[in-house]
N, C-alpha and C. Protein backbone atom coordinates (compact mmCIF):
# COMPACT_ATOMS: atom_id res chain seq x y z
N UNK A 1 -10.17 6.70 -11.59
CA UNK A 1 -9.26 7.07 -12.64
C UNK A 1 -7.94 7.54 -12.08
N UNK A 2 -7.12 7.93 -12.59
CA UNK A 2 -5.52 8.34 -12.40
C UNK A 2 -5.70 9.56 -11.20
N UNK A 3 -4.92 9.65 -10.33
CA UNK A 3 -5.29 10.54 -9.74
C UNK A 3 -6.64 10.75 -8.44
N UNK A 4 -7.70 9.97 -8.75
CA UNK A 4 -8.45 10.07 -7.67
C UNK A 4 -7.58 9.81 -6.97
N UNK A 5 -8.38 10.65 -5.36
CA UNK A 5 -8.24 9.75 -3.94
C UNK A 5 -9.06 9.27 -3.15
N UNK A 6 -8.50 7.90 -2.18
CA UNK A 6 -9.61 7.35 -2.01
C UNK A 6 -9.70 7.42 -0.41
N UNK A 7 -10.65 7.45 0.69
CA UNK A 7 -10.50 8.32 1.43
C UNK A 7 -11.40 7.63 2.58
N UNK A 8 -11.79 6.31 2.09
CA UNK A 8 -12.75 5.61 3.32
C UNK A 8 -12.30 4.01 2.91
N UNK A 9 -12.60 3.19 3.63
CA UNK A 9 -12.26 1.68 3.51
C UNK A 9 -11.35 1.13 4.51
N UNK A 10 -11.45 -0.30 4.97
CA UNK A 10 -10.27 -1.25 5.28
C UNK A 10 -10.49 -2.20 4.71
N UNK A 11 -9.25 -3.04 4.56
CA UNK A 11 -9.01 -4.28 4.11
C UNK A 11 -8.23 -5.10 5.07
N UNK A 12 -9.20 -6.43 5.63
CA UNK A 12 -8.11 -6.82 6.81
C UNK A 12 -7.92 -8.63 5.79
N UNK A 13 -6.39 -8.06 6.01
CA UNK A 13 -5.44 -9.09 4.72
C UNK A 13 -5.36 -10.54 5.38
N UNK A 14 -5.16 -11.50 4.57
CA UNK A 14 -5.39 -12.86 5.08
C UNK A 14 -3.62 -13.34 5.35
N UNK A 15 -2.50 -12.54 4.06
CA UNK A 15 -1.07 -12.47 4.91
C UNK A 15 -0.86 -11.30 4.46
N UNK A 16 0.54 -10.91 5.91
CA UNK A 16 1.62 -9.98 5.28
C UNK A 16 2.72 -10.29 5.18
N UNK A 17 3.57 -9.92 4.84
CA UNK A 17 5.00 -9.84 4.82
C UNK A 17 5.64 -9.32 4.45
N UNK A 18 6.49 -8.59 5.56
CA UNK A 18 7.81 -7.45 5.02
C UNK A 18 8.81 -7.45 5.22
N UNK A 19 10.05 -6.82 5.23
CA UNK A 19 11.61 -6.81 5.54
C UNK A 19 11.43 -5.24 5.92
N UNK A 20 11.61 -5.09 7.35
CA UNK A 20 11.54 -3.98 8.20
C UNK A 20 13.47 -3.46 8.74
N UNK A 21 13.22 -1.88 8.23
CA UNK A 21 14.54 -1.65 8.79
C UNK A 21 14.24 -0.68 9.43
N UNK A 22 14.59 -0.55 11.11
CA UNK A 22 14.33 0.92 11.52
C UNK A 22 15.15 1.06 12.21
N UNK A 23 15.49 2.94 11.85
CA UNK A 23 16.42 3.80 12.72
C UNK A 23 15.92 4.74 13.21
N UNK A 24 16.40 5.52 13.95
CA UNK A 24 16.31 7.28 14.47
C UNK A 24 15.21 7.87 13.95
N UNK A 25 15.82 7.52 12.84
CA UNK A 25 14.83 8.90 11.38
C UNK A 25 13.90 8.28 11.00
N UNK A 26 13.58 6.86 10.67
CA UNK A 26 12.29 6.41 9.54
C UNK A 26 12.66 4.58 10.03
N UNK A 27 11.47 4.25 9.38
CA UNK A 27 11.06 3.14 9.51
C UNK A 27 10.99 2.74 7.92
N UNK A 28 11.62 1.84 7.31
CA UNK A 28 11.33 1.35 5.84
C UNK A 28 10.92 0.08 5.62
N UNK A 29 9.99 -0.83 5.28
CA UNK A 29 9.42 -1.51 4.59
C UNK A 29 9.94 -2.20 3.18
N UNK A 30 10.32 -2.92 3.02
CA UNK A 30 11.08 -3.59 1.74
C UNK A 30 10.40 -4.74 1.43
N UNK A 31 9.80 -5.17 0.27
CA UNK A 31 9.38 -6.36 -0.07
C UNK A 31 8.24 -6.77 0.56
N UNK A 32 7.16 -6.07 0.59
CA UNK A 32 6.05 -5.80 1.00
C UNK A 32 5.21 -6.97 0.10
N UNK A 33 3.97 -7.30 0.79
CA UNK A 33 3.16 -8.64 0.30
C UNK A 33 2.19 -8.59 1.01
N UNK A 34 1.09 -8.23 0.61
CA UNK A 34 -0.14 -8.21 1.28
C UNK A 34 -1.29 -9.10 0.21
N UNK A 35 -1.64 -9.99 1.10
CA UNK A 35 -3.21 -10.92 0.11
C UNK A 35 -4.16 -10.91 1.06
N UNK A 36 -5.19 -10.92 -0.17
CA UNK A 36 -6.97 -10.56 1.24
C UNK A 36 -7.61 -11.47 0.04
N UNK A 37 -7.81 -12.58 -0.13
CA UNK A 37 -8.57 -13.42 -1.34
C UNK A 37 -8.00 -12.94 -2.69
N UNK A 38 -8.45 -12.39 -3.40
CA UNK A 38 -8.48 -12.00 -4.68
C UNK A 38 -7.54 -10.85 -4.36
N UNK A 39 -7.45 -10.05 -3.90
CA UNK A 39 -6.63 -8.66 -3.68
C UNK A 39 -4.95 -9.28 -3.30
N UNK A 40 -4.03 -8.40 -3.97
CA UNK A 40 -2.83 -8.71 -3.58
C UNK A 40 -2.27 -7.42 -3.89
N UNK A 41 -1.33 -6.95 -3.14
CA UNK A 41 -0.88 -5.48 -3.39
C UNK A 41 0.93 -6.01 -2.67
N UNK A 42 2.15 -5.78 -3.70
CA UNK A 42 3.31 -5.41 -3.25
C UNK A 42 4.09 -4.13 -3.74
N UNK A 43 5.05 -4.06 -2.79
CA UNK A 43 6.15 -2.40 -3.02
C UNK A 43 6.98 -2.35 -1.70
N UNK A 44 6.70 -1.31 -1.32
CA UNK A 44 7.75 -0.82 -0.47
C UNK A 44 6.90 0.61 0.36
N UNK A 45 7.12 0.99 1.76
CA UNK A 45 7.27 2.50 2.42
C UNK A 45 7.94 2.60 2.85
N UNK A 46 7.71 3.81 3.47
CA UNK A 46 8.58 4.68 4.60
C UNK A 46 7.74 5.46 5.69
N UNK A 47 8.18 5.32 6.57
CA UNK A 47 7.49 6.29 7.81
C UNK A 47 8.75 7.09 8.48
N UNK A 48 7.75 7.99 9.13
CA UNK A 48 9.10 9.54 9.60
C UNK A 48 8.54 9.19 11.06
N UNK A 49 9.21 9.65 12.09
CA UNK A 49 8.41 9.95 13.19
C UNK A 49 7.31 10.63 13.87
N UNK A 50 6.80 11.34 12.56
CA UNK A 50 5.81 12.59 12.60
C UNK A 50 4.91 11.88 12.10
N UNK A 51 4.85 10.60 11.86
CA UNK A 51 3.78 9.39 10.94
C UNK A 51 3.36 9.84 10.25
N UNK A 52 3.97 10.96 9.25
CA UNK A 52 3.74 10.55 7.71
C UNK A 52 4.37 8.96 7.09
N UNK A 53 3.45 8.42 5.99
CA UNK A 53 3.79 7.55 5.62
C UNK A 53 3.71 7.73 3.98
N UNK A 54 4.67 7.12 3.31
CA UNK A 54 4.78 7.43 1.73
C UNK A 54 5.03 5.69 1.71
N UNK A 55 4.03 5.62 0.57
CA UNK A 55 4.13 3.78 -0.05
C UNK A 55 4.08 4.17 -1.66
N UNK A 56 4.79 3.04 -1.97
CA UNK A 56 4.27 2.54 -3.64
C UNK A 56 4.09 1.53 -3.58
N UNK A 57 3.13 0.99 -4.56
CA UNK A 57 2.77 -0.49 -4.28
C UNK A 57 1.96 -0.79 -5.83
N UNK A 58 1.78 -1.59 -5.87
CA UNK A 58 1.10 -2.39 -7.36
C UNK A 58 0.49 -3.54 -6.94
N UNK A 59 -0.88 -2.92 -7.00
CA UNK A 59 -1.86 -3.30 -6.86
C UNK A 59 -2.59 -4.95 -7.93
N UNK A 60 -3.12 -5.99 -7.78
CA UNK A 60 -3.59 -6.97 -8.30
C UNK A 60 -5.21 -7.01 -8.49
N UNK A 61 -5.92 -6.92 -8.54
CA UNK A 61 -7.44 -7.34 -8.42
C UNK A 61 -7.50 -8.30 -9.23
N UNK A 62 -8.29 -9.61 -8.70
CA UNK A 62 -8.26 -10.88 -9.81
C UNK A 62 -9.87 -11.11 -9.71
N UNK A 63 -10.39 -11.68 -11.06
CA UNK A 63 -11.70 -12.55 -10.72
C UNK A 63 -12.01 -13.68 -11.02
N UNK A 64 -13.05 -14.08 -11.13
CA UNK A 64 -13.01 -15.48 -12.28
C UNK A 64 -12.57 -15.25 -13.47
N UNK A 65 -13.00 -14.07 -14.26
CA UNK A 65 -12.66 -13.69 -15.57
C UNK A 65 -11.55 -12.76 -16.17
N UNK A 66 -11.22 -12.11 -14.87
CA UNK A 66 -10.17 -11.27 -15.67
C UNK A 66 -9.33 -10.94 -14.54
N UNK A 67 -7.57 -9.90 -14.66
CA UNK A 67 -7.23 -9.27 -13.56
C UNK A 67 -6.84 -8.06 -14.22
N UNK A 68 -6.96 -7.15 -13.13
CA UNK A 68 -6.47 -5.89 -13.19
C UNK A 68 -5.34 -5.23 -12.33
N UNK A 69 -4.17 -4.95 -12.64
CA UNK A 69 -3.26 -4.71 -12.06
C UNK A 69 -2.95 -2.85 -12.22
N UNK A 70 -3.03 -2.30 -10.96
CA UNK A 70 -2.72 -0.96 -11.11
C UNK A 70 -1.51 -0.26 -10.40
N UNK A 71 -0.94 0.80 -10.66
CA UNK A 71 0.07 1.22 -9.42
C UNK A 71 -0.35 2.22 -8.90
N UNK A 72 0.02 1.92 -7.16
CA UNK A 72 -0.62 2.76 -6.11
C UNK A 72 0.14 3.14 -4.97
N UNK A 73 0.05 4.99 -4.91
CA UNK A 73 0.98 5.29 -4.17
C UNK A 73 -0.41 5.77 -2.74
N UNK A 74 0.75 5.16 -2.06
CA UNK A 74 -0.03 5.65 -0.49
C UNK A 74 0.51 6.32 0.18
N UNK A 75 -0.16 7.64 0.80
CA UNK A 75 0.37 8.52 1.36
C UNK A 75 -0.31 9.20 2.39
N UNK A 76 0.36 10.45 3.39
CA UNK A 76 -0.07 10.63 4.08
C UNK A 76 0.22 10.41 5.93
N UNK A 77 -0.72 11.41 6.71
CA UNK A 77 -0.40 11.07 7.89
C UNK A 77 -0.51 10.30 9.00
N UNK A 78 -0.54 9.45 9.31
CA UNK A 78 -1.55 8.31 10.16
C UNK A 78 -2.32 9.47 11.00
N UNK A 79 -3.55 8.78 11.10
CA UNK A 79 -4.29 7.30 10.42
C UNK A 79 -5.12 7.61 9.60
N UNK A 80 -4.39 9.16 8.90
CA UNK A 80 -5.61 9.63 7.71
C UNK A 80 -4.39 9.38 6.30
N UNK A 81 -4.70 8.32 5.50
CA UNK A 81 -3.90 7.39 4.60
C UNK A 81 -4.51 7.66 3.21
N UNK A 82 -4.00 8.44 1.94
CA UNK A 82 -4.96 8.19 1.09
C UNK A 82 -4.32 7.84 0.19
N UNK A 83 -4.90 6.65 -0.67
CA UNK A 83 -4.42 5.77 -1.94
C UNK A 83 -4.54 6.42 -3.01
N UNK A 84 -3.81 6.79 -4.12
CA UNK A 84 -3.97 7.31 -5.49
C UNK A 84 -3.40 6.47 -6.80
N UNK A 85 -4.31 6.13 -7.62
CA UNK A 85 -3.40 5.52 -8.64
C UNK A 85 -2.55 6.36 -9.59
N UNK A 86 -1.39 6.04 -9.66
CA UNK A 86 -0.25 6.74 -10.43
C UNK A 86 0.16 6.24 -12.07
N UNK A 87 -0.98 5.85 -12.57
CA UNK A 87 -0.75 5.52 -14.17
C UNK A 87 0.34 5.83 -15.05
């Protein structure tokens, strides 16, 4: 539901693709595209040098019968990352 976090899992994606800008201060992510079969998640982050990382992203889940699309902010410090949906 809104608000959980989720706190175990990987997903190793079949593509990515981003538009990477990095300076001094942060690393940003633009136009983000990740697919793993049925799963597709795009948005955007940011990373600091202290590897916190802040994402938004909008999430896809598809099946034979239906899809579900949610928005999902990712956050946190590497490599402890936790996903929350932001309804």
């Amino acid at each position: 539901g809104p608000g959980s976090v989720v706190r175990a899992g990987s997903t190793k994606f079949d593509r990515l693709s981003v538009r990477i800008s990095v300076t001094p201060r942060q690393v940003i992510g633009r136009d983000l595209v990740m697919n793993a079969g049925m799963f597709t998640a795009s948005g955007q982050f940011s990373a600091l040098p202290g590897r916190q990382v802040e994402s938004n992203l909008l999430v896809n889940l598809q099946t034979s019968v239906s899809s579900l699309t949610l928005p999902v902010r990712v956050s946190g410090t590497l490599p402890n990352l936790q996903a929350t949906v932001t309804r």
